[in-house]
C-alpha atoms as a PDB file:
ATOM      1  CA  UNK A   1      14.424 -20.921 -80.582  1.00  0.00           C
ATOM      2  CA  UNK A   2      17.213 -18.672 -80.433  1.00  0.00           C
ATOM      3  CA  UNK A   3      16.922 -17.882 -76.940  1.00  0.00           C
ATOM      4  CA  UNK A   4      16.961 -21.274 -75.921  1.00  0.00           C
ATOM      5  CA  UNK A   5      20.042 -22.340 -77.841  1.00  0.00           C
ATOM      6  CA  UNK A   6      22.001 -19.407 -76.568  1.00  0.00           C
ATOM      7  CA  UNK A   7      20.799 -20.828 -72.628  1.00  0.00           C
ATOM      8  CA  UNK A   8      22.226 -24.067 -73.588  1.00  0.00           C
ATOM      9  CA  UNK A   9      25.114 -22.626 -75.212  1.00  0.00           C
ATOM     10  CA  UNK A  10      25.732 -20.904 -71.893  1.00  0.00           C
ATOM     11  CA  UNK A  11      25.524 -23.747 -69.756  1.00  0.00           C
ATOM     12  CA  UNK A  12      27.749 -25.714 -72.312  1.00  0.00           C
ATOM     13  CA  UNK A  13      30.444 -22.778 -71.337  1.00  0.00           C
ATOM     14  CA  UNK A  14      30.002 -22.920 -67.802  1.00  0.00           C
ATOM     15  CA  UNK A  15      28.239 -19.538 -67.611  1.00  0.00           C
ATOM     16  CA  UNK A  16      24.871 -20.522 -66.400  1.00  0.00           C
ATOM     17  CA  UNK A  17      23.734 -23.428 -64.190  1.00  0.00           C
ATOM     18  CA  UNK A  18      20.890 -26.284 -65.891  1.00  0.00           C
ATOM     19  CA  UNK A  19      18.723 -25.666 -62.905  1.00  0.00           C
ATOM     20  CA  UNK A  20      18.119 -22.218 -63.888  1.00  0.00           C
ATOM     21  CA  UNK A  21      16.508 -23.924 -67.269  1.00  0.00           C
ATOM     22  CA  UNK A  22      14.270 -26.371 -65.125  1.00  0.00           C
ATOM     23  CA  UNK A  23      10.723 -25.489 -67.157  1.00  0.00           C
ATOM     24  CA  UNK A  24      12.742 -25.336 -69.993  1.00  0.00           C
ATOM     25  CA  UNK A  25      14.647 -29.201 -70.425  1.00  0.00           C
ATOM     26  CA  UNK A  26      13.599 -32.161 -70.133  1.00  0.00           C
ATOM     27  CA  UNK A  27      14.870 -34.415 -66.733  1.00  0.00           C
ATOM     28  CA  UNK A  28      17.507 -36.368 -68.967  1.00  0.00           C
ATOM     29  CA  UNK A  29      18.724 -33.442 -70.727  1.00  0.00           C
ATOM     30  CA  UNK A  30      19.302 -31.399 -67.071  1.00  0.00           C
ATOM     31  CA  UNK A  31      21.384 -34.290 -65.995  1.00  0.00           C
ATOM     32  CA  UNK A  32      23.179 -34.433 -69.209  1.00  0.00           C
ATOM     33  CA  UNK A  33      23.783 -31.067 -68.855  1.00  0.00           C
ATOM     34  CA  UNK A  34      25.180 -31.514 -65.692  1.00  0.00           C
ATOM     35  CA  UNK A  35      27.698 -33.541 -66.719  1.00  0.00           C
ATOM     36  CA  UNK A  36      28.715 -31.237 -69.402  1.00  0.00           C
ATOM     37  CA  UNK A  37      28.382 -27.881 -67.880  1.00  0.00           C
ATOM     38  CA  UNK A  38      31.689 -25.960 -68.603  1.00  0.00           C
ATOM     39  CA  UNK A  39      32.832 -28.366 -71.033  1.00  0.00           C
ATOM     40  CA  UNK A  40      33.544 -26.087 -73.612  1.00  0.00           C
ATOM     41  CA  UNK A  41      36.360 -23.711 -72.791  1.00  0.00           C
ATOM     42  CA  UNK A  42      35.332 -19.967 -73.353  1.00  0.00           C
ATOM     43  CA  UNK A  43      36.874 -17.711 -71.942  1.00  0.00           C
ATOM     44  CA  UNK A  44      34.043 -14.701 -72.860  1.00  0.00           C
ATOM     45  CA  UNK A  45      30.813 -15.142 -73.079  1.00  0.00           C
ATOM     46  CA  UNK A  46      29.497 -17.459 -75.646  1.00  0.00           C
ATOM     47  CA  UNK A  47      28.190 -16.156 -79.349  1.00  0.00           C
ATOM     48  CA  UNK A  48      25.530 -17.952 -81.037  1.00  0.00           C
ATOM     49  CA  UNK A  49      26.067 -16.309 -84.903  1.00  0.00           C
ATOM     50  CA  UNK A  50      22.764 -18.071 -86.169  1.00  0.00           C
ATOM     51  CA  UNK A  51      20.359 -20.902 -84.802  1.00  0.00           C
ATOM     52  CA  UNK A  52      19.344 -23.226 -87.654  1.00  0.00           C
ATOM     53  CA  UNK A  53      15.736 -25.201 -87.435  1.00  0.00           C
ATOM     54  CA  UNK A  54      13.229 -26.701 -88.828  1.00  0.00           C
ATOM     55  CA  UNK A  55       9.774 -28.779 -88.234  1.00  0.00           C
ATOM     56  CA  UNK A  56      10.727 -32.492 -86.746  1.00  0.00           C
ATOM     57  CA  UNK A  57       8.268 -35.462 -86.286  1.00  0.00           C
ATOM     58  CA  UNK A  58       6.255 -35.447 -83.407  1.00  0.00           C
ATOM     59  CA  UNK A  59       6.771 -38.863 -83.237  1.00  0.00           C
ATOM     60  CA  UNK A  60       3.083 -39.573 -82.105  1.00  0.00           C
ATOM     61  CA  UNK A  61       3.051 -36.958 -79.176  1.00  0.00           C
ATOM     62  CA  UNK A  62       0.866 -34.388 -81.275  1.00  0.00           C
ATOM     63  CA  UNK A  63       2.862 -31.765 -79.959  1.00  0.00           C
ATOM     64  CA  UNK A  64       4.905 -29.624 -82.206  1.00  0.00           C
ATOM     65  CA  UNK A  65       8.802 -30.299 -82.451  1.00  0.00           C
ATOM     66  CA  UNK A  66      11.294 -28.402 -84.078  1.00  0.00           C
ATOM     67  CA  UNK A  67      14.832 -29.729 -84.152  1.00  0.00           C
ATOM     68  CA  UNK A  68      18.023 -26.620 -84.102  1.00  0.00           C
ATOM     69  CA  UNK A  69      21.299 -26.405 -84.051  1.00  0.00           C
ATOM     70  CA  UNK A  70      23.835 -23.840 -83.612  1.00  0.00           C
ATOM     71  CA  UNK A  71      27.548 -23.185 -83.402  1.00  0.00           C
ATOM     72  CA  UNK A  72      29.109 -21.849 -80.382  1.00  0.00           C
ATOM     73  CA  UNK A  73      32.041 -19.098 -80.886  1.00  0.00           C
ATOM     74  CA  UNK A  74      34.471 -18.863 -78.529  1.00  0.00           C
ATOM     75  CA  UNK A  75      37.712 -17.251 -79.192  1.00  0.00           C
ATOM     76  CA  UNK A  76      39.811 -19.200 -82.129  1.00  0.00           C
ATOM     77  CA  UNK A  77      37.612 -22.143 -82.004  1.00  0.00           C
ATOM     78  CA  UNK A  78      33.631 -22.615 -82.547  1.00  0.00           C
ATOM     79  CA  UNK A  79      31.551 -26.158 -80.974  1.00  0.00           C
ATOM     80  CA  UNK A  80      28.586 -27.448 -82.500  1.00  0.00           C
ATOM     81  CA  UNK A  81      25.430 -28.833 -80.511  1.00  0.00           C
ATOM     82  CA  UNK A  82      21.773 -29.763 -81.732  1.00  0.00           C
ATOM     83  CA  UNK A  83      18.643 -30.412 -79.892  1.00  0.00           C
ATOM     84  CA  UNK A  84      14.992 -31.179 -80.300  1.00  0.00           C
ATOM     85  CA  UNK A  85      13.072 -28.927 -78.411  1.00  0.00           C
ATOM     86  CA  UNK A  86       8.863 -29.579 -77.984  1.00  0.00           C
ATOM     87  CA  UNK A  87       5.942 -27.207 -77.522  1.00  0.00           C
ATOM     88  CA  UNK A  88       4.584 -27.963 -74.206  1.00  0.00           C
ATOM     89  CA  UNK A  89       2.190 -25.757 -72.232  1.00  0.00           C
ATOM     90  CA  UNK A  90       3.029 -22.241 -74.177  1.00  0.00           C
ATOM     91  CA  UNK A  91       6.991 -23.001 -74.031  1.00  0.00           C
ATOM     92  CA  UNK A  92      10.025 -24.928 -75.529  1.00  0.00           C
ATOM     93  CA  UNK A  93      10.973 -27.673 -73.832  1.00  0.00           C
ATOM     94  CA  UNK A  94      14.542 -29.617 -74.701  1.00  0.00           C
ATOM     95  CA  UNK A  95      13.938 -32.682 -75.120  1.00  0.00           C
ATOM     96  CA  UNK A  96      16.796 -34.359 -76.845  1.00  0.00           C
ATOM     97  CA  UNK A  97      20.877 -32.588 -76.652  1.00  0.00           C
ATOM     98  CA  UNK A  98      23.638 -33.939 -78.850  1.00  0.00           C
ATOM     99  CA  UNK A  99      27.522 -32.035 -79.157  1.00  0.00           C
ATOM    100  CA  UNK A 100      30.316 -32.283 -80.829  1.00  0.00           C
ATOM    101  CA  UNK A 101      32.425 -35.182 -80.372  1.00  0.00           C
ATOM    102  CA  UNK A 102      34.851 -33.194 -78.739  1.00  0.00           C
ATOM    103  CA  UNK A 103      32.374 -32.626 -75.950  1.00  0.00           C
ATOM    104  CA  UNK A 104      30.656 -35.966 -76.236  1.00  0.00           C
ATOM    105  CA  UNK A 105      33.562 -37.637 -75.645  1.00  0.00           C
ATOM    106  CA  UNK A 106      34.003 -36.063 -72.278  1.00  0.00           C
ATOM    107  CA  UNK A 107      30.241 -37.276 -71.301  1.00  0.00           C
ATOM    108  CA  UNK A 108      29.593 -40.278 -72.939  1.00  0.00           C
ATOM    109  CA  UNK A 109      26.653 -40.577 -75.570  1.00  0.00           C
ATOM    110  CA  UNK A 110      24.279 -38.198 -76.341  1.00  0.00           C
ATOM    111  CA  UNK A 111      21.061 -37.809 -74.599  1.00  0.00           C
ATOM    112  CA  UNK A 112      18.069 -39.775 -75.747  1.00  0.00           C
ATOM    113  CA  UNK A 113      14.452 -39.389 -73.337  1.00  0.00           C
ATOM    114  CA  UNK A 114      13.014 -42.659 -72.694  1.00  0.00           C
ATOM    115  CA  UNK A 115       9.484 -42.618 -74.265  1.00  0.00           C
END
């Protein structure tokens, strides 16, 4: 899960492009991200001190979800971004992205995948 958050964190930053994530997101979240890429200033690379998750409700897919979140550090002032990420085919897949207002607001509302 960690590994995933800090790929998200580093499109958030502006350091890595969402297509390079393509097996890893969902097609809403890659156009959310998108939008957002490079949204949060940063002028090093982003730090990811620890990725917080837990078990989420499949909501009827049968797949197993976990929902995270994690703060990004950069410089004198740290973001905040969750996701729901699902087990499909051996992997992680984002399925859901939600920031900080501060970001949000840039964006519009946060991503939700049409069932």
């Amino acid at each position: 899960m960690y590994l995933l958050a800090q790929r998200l964190a580093e499109v958030l930053v502006g350091r890595r492009a969402p297509e390079v994530l393509r097996d890893q997101l969902a097609v809403p979240v890659r156009e959310e991200l998108r939008r957002l890429r490079g949204a949060i200033p940063c002028g090093l690379a982003p730090r990811l001190g620890r990725v917080f998750h837990q078990r989420a409700d499949a909501g009827g897919s049968g797949a197993p979800e976990v929902e995270a979140s994690a703060v990004i550090g950069c410089a004198r002032r740290s973001r905040v971004f969750a996701f729901r990420a699902r087990r499909v085919e051996g992997r992680w897949v984002c399925v859901r992205l939600e920031t900080d207002s501060a970001v949000r607001s840039r964006s519009g509302v946060p991503v939700v995948p049409s069932p």
